[in-house]
N, C-alpha and C. Protein backbone atom coordinates (compact mmCIF):
# COMPACT_ATOMS: atom_id res chain seq x y z
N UNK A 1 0.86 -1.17 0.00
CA UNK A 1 0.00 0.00 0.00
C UNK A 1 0.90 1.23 0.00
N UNK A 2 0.53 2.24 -0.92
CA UNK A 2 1.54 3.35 -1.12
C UNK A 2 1.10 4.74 0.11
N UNK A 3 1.66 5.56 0.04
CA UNK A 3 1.03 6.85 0.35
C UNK A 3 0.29 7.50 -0.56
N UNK A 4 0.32 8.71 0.21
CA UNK A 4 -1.32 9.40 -0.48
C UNK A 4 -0.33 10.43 -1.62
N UNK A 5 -1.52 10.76 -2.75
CA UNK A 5 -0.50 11.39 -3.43
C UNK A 5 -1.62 12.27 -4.34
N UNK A 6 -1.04 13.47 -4.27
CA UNK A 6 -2.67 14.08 -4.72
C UNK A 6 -2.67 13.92 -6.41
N UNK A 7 -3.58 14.22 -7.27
CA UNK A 7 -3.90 14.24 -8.53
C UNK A 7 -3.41 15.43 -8.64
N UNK A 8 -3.13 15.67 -10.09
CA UNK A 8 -2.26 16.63 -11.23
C UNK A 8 -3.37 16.39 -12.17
N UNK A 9 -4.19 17.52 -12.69
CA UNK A 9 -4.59 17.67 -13.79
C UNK A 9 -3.72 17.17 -15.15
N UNK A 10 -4.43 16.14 -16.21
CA UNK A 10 -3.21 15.82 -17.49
C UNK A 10 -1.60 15.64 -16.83
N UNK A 11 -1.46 14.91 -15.70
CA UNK A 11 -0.22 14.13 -15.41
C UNK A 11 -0.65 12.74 -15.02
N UNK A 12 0.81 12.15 -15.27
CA UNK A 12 0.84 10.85 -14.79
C UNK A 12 1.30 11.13 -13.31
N UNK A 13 0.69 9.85 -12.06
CA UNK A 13 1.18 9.90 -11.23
C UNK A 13 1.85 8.60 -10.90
N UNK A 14 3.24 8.57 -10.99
CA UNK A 14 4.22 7.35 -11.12
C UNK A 14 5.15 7.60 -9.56
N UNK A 15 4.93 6.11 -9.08
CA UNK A 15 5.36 5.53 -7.84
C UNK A 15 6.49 4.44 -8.01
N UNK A 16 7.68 4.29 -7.89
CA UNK A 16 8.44 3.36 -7.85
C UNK A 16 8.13 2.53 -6.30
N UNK A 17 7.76 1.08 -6.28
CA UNK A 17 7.11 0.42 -5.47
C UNK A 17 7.65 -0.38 -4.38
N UNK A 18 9.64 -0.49 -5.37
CA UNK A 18 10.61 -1.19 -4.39
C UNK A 18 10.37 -2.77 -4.06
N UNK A 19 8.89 -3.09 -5.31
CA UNK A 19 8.88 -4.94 -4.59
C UNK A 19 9.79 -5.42 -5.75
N UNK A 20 10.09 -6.79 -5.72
CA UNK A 20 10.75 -7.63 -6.14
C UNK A 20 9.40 -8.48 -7.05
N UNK A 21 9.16 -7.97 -8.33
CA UNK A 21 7.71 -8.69 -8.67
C UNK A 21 7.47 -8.72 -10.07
N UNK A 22 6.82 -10.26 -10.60
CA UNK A 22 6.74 -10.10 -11.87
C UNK A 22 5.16 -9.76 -12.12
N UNK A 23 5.18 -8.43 -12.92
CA UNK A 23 3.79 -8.05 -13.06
C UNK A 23 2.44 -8.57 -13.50
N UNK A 24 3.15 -9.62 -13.99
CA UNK A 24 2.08 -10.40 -14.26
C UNK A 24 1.44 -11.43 -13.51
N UNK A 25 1.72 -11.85 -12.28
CA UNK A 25 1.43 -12.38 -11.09
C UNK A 25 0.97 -11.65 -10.07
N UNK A 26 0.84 -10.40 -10.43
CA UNK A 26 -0.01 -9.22 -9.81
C UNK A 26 -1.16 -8.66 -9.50
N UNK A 27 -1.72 -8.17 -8.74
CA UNK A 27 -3.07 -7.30 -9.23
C UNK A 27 -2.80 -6.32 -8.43
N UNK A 28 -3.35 -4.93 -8.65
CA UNK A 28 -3.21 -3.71 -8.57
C UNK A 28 -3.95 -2.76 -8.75
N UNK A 29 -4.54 -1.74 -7.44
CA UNK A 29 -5.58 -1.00 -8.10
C UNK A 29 -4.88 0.17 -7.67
N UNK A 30 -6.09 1.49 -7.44
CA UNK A 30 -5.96 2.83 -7.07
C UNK A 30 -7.40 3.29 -6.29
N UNK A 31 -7.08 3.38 -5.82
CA UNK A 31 -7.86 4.64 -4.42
C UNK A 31 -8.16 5.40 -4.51
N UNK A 32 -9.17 6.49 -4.65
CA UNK A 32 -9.37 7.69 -4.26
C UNK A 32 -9.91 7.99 -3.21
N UNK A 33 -9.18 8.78 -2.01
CA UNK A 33 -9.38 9.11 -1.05
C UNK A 33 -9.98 10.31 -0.82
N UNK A 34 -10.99 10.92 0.12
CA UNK A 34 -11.56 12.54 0.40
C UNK A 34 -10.34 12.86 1.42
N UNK A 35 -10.22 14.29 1.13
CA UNK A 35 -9.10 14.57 2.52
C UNK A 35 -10.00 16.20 2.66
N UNK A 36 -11.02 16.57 1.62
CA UNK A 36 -11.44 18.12 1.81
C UNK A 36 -13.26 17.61 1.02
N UNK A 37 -14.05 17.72 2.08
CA UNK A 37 -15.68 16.95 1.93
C UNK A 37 -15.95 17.34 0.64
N UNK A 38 -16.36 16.71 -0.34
CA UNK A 38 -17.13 17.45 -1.54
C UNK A 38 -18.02 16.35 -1.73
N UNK A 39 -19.04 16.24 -2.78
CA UNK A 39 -20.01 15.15 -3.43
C UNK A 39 -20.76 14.77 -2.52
N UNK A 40 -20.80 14.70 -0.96
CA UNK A 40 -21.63 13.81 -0.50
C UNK A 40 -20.21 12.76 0.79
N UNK A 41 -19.01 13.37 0.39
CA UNK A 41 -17.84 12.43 0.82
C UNK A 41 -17.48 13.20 1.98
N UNK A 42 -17.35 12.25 3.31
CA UNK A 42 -16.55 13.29 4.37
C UNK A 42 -14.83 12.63 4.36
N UNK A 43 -14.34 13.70 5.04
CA UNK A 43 -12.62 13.33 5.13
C UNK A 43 -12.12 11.76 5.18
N UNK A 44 -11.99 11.11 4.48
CA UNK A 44 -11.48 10.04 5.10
C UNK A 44 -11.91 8.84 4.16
N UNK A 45 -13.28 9.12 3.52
CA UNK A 45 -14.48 8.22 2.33
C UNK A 45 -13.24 7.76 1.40
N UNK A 46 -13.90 6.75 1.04
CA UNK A 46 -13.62 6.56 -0.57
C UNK A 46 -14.31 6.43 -1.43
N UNK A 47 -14.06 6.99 -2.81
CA UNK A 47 -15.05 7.42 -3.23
C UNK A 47 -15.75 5.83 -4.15
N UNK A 48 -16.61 6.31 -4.90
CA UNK A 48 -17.49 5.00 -5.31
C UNK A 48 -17.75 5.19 -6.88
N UNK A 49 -17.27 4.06 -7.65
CA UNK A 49 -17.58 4.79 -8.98
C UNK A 49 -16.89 5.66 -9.81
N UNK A 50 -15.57 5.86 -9.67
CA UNK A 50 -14.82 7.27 -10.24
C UNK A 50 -14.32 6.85 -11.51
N UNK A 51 -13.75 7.84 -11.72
CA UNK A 51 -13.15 7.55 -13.17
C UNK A 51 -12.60 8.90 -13.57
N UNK A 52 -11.21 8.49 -14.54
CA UNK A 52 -10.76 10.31 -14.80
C UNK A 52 -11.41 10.36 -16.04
N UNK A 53 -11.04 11.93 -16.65
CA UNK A 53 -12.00 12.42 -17.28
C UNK A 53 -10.82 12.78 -18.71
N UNK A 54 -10.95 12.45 -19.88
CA UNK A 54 -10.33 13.43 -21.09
C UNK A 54 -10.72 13.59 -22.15
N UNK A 55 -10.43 13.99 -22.99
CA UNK A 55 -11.04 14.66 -23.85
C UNK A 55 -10.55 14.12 -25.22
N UNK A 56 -11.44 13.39 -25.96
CA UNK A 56 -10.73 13.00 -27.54
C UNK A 56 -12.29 13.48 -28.50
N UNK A 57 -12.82 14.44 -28.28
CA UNK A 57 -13.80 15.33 -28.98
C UNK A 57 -14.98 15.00 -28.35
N UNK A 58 -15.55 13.92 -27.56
CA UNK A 58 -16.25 13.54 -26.88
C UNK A 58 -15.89 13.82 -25.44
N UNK A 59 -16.88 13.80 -24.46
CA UNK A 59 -16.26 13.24 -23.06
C UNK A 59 -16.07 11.84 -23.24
N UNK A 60 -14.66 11.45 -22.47
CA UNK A 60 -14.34 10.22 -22.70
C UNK A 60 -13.67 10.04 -20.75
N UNK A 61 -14.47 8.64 -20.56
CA UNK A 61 -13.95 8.38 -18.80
C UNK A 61 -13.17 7.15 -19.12
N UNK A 62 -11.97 6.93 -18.04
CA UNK A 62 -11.26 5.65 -18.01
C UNK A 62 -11.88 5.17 -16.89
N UNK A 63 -11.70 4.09 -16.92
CA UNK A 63 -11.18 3.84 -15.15
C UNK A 63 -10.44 3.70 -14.56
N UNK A 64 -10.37 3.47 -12.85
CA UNK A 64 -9.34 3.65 -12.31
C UNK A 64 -8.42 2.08 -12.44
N UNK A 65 -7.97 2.39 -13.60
CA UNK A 65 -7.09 0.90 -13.69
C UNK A 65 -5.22 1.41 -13.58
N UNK A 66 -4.47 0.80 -12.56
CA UNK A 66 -3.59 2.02 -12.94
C UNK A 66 -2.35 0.85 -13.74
N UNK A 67 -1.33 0.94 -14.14
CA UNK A 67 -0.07 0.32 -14.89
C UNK A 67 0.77 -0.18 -13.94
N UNK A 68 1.31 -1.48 -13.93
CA UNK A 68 1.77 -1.82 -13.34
C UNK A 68 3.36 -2.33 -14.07
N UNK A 69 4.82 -2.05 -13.82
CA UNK A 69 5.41 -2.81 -13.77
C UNK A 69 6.55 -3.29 -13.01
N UNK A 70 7.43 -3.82 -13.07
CA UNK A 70 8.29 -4.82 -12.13
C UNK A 70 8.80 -3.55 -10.98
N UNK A 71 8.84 -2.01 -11.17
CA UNK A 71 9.21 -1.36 -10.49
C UNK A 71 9.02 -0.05 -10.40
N UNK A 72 7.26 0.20 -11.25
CA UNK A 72 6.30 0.99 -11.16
C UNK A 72 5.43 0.40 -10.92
N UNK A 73 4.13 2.08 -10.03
CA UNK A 73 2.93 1.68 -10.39
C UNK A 73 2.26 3.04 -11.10
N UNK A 74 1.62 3.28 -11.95
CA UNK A 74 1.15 4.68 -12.43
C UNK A 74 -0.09 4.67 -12.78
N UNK A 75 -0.32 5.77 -12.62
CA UNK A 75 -2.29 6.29 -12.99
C UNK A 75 -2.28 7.51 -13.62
N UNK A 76 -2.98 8.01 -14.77
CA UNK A 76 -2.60 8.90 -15.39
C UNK A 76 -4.21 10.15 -15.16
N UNK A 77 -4.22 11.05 -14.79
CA UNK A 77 -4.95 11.80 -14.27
C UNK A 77 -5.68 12.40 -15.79
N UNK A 78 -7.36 13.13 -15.97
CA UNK A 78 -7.60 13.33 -16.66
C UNK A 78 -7.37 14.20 -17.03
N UNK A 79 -7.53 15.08 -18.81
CA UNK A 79 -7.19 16.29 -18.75
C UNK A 79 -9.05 17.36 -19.06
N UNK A 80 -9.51 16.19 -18.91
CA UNK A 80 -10.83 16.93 -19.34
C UNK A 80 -11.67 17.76 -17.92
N UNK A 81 -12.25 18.98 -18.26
CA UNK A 81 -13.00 19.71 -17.23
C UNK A 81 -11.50 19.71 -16.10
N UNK A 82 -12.24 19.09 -14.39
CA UNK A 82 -10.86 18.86 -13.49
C UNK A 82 -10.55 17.35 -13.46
N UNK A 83 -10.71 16.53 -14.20
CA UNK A 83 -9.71 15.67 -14.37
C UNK A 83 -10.64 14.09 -13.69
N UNK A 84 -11.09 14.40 -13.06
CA UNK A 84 -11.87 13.40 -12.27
C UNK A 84 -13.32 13.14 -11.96
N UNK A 85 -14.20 12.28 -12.21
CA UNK A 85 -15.90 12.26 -12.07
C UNK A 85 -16.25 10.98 -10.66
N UNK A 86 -17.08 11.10 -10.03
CA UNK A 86 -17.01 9.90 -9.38
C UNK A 86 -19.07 10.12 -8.86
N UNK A 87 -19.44 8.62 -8.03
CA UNK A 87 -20.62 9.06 -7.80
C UNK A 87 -21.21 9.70 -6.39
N UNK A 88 -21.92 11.01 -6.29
CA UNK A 88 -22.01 11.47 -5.18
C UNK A 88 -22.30 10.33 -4.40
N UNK A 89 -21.92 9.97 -3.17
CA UNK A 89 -22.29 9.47 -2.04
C UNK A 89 -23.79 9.45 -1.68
N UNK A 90 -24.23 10.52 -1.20
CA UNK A 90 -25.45 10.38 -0.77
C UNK A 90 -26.33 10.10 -1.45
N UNK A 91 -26.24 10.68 -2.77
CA UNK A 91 -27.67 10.33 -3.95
C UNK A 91 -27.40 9.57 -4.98
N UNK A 92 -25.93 9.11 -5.35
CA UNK A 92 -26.03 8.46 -6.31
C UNK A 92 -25.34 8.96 -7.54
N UNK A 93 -25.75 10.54 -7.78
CA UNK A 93 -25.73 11.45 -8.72
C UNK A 93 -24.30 11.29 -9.27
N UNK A 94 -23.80 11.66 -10.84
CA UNK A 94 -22.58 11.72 -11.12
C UNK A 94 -22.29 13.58 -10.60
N UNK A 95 -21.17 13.27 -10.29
CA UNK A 95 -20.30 14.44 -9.88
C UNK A 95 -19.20 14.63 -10.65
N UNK A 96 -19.10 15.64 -12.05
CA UNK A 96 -17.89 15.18 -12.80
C UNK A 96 -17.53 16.71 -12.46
N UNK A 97 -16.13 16.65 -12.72
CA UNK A 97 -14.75 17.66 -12.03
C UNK A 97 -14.82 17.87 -10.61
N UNK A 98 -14.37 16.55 -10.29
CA UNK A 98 -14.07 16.74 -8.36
C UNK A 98 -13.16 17.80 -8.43
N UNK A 99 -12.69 18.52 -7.27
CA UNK A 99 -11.91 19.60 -6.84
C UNK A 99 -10.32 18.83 -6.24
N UNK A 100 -9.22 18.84 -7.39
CA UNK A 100 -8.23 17.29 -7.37
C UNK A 100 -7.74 17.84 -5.68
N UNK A 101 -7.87 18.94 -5.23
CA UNK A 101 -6.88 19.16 -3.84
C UNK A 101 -7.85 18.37 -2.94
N UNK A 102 -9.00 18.24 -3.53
CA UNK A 102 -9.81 17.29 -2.25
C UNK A 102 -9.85 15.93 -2.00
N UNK A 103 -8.68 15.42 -2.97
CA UNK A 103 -8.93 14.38 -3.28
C UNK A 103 -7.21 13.12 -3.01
N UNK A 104 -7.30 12.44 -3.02
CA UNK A 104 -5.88 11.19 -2.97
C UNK A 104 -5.53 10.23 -3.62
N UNK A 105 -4.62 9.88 -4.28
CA UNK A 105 -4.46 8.86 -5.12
C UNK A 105 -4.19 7.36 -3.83
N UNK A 106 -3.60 6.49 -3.86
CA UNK A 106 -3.73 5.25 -2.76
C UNK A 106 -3.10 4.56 -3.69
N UNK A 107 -2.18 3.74 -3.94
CA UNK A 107 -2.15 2.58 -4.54
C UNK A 107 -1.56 1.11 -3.83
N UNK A 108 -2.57 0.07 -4.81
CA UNK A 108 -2.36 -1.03 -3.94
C UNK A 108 -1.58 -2.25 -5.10
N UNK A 109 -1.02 -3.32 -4.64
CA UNK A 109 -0.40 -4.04 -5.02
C UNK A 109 -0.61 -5.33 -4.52
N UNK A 110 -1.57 -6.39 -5.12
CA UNK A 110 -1.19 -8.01 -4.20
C UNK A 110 -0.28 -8.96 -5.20
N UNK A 111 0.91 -9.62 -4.46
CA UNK A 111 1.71 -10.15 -5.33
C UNK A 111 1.64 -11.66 -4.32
């Protein structure tokens, strides 16, 4: 499990991980953490549903799938609107351009 690492509008966020691991015997996700309440999320939530956001003439969402290899892990932030959509908490509702300072990257690794 990594530390917290905030989102960059249109950047990659790349973690050297220090395991000893062949990536393909892996699985690996990403987190988004609240650290400043927005959507329905208090400090601490994770959120439900997210996905970054960019732009190829359409709105276009990924998911949070991030890259894994023998001595990275990376997630590449959106460049569309602020970069990130996820679903409000309380109602359900999509919430697209979270506010990225309110927010945490997490990454996980099971080998």
């Amino acid at each position: 499990v990594s530390g917290e690492y905030q989102p960059i509008l249109n950047t990659s966020t790349v973690v050297s991980h220090g395991l000893n691991i062949d990536p393909l015997r892996c699985r690996c996700d990403v987190l988004l953490k609240c650290v400043g309440a927005e959507g329905g999320y208090a400090v601490g939530d994770y959120a439900i549903g997210w996905s970054g956001l960019s732009m190829n003439g359409n709105h276009v969402s990924h998911p949070p799938i991030p890259s894994l290899t023998s001595s990275t892990i990376q997630y590449n932030t959106g460049a569309y609107s602020l970069g990130i959509t996820a679903y409000n908490k309380t109602n359900g509702s999509i919430v697209a351009g979270l506010k990225l300072a309110n927010w945490r990257y997490i990454f996980r690794i099971w080998y």
